[in-house]
Protein backbone atom coordinates (compact mmCIF):
# COMPACT_ATOMS: atom_id res chain seq x y z
CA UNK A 1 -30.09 0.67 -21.34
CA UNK A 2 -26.45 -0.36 -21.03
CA UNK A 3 -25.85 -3.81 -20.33
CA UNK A 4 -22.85 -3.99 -17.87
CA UNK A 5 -20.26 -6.14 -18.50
CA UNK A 6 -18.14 -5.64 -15.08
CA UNK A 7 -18.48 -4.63 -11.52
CA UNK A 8 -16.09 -2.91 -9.57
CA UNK A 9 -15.94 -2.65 -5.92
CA UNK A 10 -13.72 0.21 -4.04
CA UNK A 11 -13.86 2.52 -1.13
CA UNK A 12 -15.59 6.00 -1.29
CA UNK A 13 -12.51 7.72 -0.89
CA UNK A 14 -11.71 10.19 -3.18
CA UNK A 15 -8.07 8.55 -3.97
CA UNK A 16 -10.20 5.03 -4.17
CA UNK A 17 -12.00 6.28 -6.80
CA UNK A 18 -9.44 7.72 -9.03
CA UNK A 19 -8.47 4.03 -8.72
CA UNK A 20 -11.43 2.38 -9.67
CA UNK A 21 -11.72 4.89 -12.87
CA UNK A 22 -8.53 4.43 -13.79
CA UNK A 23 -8.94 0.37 -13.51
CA UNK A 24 -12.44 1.41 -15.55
CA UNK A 25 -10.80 3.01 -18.14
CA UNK A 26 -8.19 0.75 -18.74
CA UNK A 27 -10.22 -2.17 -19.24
CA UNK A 28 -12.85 -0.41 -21.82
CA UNK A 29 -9.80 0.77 -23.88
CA UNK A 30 -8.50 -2.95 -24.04
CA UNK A 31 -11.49 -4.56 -24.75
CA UNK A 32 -13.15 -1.55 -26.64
CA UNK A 33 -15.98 -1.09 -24.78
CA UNK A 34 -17.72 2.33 -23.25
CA UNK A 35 -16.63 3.09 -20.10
CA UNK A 36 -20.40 2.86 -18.91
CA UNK A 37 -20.22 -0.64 -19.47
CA UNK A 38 -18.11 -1.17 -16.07
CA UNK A 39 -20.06 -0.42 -13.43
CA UNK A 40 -18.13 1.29 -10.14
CA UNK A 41 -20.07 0.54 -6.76
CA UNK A 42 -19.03 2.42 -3.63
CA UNK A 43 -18.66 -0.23 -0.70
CA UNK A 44 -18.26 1.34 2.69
CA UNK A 45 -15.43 -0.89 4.63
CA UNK A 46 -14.62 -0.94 8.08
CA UNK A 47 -11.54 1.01 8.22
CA UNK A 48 -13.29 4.02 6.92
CA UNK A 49 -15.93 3.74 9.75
CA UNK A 50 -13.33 3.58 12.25
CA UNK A 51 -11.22 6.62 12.26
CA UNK A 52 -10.25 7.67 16.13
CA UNK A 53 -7.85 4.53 16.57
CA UNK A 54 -4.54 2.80 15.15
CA UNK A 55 -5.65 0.07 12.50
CA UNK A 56 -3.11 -2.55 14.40
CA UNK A 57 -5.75 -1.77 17.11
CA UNK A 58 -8.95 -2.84 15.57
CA UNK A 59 -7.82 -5.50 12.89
CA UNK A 60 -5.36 -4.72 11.12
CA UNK A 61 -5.29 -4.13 7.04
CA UNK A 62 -7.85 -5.98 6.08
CA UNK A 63 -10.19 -3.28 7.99
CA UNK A 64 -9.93 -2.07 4.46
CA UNK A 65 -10.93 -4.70 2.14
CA UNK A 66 -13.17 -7.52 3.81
CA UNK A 67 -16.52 -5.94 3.06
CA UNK A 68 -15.30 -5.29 -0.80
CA UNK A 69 -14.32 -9.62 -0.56
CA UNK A 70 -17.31 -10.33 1.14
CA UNK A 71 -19.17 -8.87 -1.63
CA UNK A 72 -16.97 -10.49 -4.16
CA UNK A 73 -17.35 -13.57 -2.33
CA UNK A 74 -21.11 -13.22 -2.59
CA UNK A 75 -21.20 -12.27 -6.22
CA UNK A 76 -22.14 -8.89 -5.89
CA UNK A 77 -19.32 -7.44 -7.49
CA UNK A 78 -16.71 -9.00 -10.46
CA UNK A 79 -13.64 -7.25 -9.38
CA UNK A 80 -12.38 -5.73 -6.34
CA UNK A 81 -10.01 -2.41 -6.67
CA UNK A 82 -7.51 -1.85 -3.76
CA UNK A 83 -4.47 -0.40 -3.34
CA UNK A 84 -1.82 -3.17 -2.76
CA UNK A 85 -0.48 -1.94 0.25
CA UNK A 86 -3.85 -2.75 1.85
CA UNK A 87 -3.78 -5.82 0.99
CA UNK A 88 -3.37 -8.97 4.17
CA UNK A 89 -1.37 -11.98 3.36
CA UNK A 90 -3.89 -14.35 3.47
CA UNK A 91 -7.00 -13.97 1.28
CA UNK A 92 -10.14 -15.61 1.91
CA UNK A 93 -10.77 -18.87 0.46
CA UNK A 94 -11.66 -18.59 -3.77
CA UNK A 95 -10.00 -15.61 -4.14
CA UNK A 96 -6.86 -13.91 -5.93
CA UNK A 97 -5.21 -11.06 -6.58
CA UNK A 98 -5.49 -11.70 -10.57
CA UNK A 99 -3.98 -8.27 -11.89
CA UNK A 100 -1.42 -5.54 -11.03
CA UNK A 101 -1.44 -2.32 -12.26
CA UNK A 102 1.67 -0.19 -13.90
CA UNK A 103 3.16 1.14 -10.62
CA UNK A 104 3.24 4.42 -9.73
CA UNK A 105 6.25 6.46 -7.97
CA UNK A 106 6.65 4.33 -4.59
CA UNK A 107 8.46 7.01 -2.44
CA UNK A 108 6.55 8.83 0.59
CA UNK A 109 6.43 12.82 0.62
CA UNK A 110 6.80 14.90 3.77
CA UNK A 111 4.67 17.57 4.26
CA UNK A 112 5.08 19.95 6.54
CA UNK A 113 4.84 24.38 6.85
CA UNK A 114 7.76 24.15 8.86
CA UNK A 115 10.87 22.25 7.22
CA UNK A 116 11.80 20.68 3.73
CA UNK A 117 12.90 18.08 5.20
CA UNK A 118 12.76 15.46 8.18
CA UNK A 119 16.08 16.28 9.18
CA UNK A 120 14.98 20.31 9.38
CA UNK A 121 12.18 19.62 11.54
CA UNK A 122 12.80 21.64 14.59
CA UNK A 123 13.85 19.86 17.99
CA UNK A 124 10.68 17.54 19.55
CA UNK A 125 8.85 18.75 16.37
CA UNK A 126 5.59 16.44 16.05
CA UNK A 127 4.96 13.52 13.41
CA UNK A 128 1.48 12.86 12.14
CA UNK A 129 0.95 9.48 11.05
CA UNK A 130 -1.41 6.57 11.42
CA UNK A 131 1.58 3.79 9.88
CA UNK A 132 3.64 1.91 12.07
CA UNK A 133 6.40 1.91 9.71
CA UNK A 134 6.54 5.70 9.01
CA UNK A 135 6.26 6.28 12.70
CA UNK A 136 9.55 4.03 13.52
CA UNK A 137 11.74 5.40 10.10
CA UNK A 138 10.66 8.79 11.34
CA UNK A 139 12.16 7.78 15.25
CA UNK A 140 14.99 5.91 13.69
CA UNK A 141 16.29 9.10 11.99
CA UNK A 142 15.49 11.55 14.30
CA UNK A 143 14.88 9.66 18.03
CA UNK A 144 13.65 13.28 19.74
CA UNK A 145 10.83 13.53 17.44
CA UNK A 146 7.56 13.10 18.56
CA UNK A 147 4.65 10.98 16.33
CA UNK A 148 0.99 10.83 16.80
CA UNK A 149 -1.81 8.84 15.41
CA UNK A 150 -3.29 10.66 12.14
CA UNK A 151 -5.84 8.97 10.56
CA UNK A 152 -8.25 10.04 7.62
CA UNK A 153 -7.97 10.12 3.62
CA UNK A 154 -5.24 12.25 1.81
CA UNK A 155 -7.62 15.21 2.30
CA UNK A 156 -8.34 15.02 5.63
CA UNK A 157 -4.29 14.47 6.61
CA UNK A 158 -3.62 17.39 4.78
CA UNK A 159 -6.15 19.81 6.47
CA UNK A 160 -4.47 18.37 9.78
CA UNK A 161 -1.12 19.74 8.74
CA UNK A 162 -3.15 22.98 7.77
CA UNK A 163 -4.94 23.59 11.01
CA UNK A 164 -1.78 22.88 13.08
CA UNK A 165 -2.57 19.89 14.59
CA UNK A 166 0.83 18.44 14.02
CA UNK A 167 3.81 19.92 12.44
CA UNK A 168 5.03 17.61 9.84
CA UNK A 169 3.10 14.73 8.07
CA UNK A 170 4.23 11.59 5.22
CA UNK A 171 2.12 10.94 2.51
CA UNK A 172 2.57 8.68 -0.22
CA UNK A 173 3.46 10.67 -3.63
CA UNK A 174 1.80 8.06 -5.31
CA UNK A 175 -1.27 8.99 -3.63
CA UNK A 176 -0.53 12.71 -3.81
CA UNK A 177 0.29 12.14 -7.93
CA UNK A 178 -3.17 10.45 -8.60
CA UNK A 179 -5.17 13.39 -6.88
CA UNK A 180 -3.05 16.13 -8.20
CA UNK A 181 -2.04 17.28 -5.51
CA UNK A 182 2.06 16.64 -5.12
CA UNK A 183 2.37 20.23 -5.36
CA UNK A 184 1.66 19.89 -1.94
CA UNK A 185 4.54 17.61 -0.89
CA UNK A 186 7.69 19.79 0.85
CA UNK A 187 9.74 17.34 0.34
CA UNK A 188 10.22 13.79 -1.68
CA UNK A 189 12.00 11.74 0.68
CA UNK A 190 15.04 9.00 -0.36
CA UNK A 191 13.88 6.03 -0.71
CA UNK A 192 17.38 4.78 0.78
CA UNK A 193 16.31 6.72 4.35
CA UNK A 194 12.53 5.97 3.75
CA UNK A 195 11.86 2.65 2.65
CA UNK A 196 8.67 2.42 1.45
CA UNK A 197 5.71 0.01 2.28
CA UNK A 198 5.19 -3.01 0.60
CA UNK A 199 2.60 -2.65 -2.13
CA UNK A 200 2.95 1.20 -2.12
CA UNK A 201 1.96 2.53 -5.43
CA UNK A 202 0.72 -0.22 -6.74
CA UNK A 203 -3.15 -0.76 -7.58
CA UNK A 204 -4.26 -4.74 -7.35
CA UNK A 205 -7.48 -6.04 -8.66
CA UNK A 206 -8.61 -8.98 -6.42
CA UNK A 207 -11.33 -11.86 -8.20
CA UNK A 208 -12.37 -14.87 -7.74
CA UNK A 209 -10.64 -17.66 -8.52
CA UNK A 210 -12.98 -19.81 -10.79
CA UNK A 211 -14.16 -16.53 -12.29
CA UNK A 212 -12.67 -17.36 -15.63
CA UNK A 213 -13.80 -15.00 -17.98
CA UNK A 214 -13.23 -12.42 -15.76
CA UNK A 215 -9.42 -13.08 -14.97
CA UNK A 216 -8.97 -13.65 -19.25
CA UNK A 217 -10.63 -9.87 -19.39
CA UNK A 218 -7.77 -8.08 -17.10
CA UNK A 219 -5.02 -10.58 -17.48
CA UNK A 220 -5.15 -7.55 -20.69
CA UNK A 221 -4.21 -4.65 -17.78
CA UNK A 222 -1.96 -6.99 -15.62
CA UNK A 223 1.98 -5.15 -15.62
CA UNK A 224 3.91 -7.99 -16.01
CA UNK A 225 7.12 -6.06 -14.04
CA UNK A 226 4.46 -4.93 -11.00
CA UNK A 227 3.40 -8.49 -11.12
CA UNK A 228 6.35 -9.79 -10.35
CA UNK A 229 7.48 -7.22 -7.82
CA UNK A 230 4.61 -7.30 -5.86
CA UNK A 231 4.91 -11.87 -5.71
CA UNK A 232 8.61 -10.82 -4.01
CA UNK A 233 7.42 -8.33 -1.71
CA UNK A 234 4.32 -10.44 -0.71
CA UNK A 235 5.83 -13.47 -0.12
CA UNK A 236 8.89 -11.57 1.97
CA UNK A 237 5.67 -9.80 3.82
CA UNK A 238 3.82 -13.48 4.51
CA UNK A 239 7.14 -14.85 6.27
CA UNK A 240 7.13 -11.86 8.30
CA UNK A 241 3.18 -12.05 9.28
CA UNK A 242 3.15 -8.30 8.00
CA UNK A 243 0.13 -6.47 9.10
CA UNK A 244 -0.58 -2.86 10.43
CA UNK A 245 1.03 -4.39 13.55
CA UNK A 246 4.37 -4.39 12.91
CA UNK A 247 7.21 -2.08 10.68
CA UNK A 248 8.26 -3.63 8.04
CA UNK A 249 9.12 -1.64 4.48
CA UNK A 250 10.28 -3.42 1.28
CA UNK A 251 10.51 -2.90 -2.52
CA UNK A 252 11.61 -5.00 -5.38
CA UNK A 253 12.21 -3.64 -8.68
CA UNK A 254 12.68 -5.40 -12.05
CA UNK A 255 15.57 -4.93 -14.26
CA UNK A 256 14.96 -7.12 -17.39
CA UNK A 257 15.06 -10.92 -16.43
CA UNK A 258 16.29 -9.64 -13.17
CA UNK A 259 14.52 -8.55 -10.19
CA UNK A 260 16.30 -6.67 -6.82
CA UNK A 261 14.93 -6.71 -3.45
CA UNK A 262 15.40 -4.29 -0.51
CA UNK A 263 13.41 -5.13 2.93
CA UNK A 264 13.35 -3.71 6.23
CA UNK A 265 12.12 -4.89 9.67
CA UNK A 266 12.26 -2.10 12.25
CA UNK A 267 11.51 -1.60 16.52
CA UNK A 268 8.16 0.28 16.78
CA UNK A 269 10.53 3.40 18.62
CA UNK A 270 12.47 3.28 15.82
CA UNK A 271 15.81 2.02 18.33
CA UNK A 272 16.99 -0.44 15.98
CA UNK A 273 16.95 -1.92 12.27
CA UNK A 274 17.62 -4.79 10.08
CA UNK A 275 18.05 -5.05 6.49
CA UNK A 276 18.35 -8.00 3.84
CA UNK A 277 19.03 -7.42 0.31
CA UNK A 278 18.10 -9.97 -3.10
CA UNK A 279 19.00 -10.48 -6.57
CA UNK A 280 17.86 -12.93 -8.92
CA UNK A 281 16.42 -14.27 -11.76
CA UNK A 282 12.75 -12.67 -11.92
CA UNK A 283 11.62 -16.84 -11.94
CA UNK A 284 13.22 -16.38 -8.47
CA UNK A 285 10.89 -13.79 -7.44
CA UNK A 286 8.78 -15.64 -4.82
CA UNK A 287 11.54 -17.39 -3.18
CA UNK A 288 13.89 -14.64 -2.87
CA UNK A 289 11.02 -12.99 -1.02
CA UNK A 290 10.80 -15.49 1.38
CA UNK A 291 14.25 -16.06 1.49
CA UNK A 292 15.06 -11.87 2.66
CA UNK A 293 11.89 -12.58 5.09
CA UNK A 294 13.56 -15.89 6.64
CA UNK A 295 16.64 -13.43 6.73
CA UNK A 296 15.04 -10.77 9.05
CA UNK A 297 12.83 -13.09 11.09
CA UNK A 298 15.94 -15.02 12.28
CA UNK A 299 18.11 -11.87 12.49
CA UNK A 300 15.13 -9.97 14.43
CA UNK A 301 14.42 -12.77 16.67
CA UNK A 302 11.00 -13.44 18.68
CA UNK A 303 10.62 -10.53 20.21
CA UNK A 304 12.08 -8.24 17.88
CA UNK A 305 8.64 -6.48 17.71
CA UNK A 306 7.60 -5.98 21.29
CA UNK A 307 8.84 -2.19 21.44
C-alpha cells in the first residue's frame, strides 16, 4: 500500500482537476516522490450546487472554497487547490494562502459563431456571462449590448454558445489553455480594453498556518514573481471589499526588482470607469496595492457601485 504523504482538496470540475494534477505533479517532481503519494479528494462546494443564480446573489466567491477550508480547517485535507481568482479577502482564522503557482496567460477570450471580436458583434447582440466585471467591460465598450447570467464550468459555457443560447461568451484563456481547448477562443481580447480579474490565471494553494512541514514542502512550487503579484493585487482587492459583488479588474506584473500595477473599478452598466496605475520596488508590492485601492475608493466614492 502507498503511504500518502499529502492531501489535496479541489472542486470536481474538470478545469479543477487539471489543477490539482498539475499542483500533484509538481510537488512529487520536487520532492521525488510518486505521484500516488499525493492523494487528490474531490470536495463538492457550494457554488457548484448552485448554478441558476449570480454568485453576488448567494455569497459571493467564497461559494467556491469554504467547504475545501472547512475541511482543511478540520484536518481532512493538507492542502487546498483553488484558482486565485476565487479566492475572498479574508480567510478564515489559521489559514494562508502559502504557495502560488507559475501564472498562466491572464487575458479573457471571446467566443462567439458570430464575430471575432466584441466590437463585430452585431447591434443588441447578447453577452453570456456570470462575472460582474466582464458584464460591465463588455457594456462599457459597447453600451447597446445585451448580457445575461451564464453560469456552469468551461464545458458547459461553451455548449451554451453552441446551442444558441447567447451569441457571444468570455472565457478565460487560461482556463481554455489548461483544458486544451483555446482553439476554441474567436478572439484573444487586449488586455488594455479587457482588464482582467484579479487572481486570473493564477493557481493558489491555501494551508494552514501552523502546518509547518507542509508549507516547507511547497514553499519548493511557490513562483516567487506570482507571489508577489498576486500580494499587490490582493491587497488593492481587500481595500476595495472585492467580491462577486462588485467590478473591479487588476493585474500587476513583475519586471526584475520592479513590479507594475494596473486596476480598475467600474459601474455594474458599464456607464463609467476609473483607473489607478503603480510602480515600485517589488518590497513595495503590498502597499502599492493598497495605495491604487485607496486611489479608486476615494475617486469612486460611496456609491460608486449602486448601478
Amino acid at each position: 500500500m502507498v503511504s500518502i504523504l499529502l492531501r489535496l482538496g479541489t472542486r470536481g470540475s474538470p478545469l479543477a482537476l487539471v489543477q490539482a494534477r498539475e499542483t500533484q505533479a509538481l510537488l512529487a517532481h520536487a520532492h521525488g516522490i510518486a505521484p500516488e503519494r499525493i492523494e487528490i479528494r474531490v470536495i463538492k462546494t457550494s457554488g457548484d450546487l448552485i448554478r441558476d443564480r449570480a454568485l453576488s446573489e448567494v455569497g459571493g466567491k467564497g461559494l467556491f472554497t469554504k467547504e475545501i477550508e472547512r475541511a482543511l480547517t478540520d484536518g481532512d485535507i493538507d492542502i487546498g487547490v483553488h484558482s486565485a481568482k476565487d479566492m475572498p479577502t479574508i480567510l478564515p482564522d489559521g489559514l494562508v494562502l502559502g504557495a502560488f503557482l507559475r501564472r498562466e496567460d491572464v487575458r479573457d477570450a471571446l467566443i462567439s459563431p458570430r464575430a471575432a471580436s466584441i466590437a463585430a458583434l452585431p447591434q443588441g447582440a447578447i453577452v453570456g456571462t456570470a462575472a460582474l466585471r466582464r458584464q460591465a467591460q463588455v457594456r462599457h465598450l459597447r453600451p447597446d449590448l445585451k448580457t445575461i447570467l451564464f453560469r456552469g464550468n468551461v464545458e458547459t459555457r461553451l455548449r451554451k454558445i453552441a446551442e444558441g443560447e447567447a451569441d457571444a461568451t468570455l472565457l478565460a484563456v487560461a482556463g481554455l489553455k489548461r483544458l486544451g481547448l483555446i482553439d476554441r477562443a474567436s478572439a484573444i481580447l487586449s488586455e488594455e480594453d479587457f482588464l482582467p480579474a484579479v487572481g486570473q490565471g493564477a493557481i493558489c494553494l491555501e494551508t494552514r498556518r501552523d502546518d509547518a512541514e507542509t508549507n516547507r514542502l511547497i514553499a519548493d512550487i511557490d513562483h516567487r514573481d506570482t507571489h508577489l503579484a498576486l500580494t499587490l493585487e490582493r491587497a488593492f482587492l481587500g481595500v476595495l471589499d472585492g467580491s462577486c459583488r462588485t467590478p473591479i479588474a487588476g493585474h500587476a506584473r513583475v519586471e526584475g526588482d520592479r513590479i507594475v500595477f494596473r486596476g480598475q473599478i467600474l459601474k455594474p452598466d458599464g456607464s463609467a470607469m476609473h483607473e489607478a496605475i503603480r510602480s515600485g520596488s517589488i518590497a513595495e508590492a503590498e502597499a502599492l496595492g493598497r495605495s491604487a485601492g485607496e486611489e479608486l475608493r476615494v475617486a469612486g466614492g460611496p456609491d460608486f457601485f449602486a448601478g
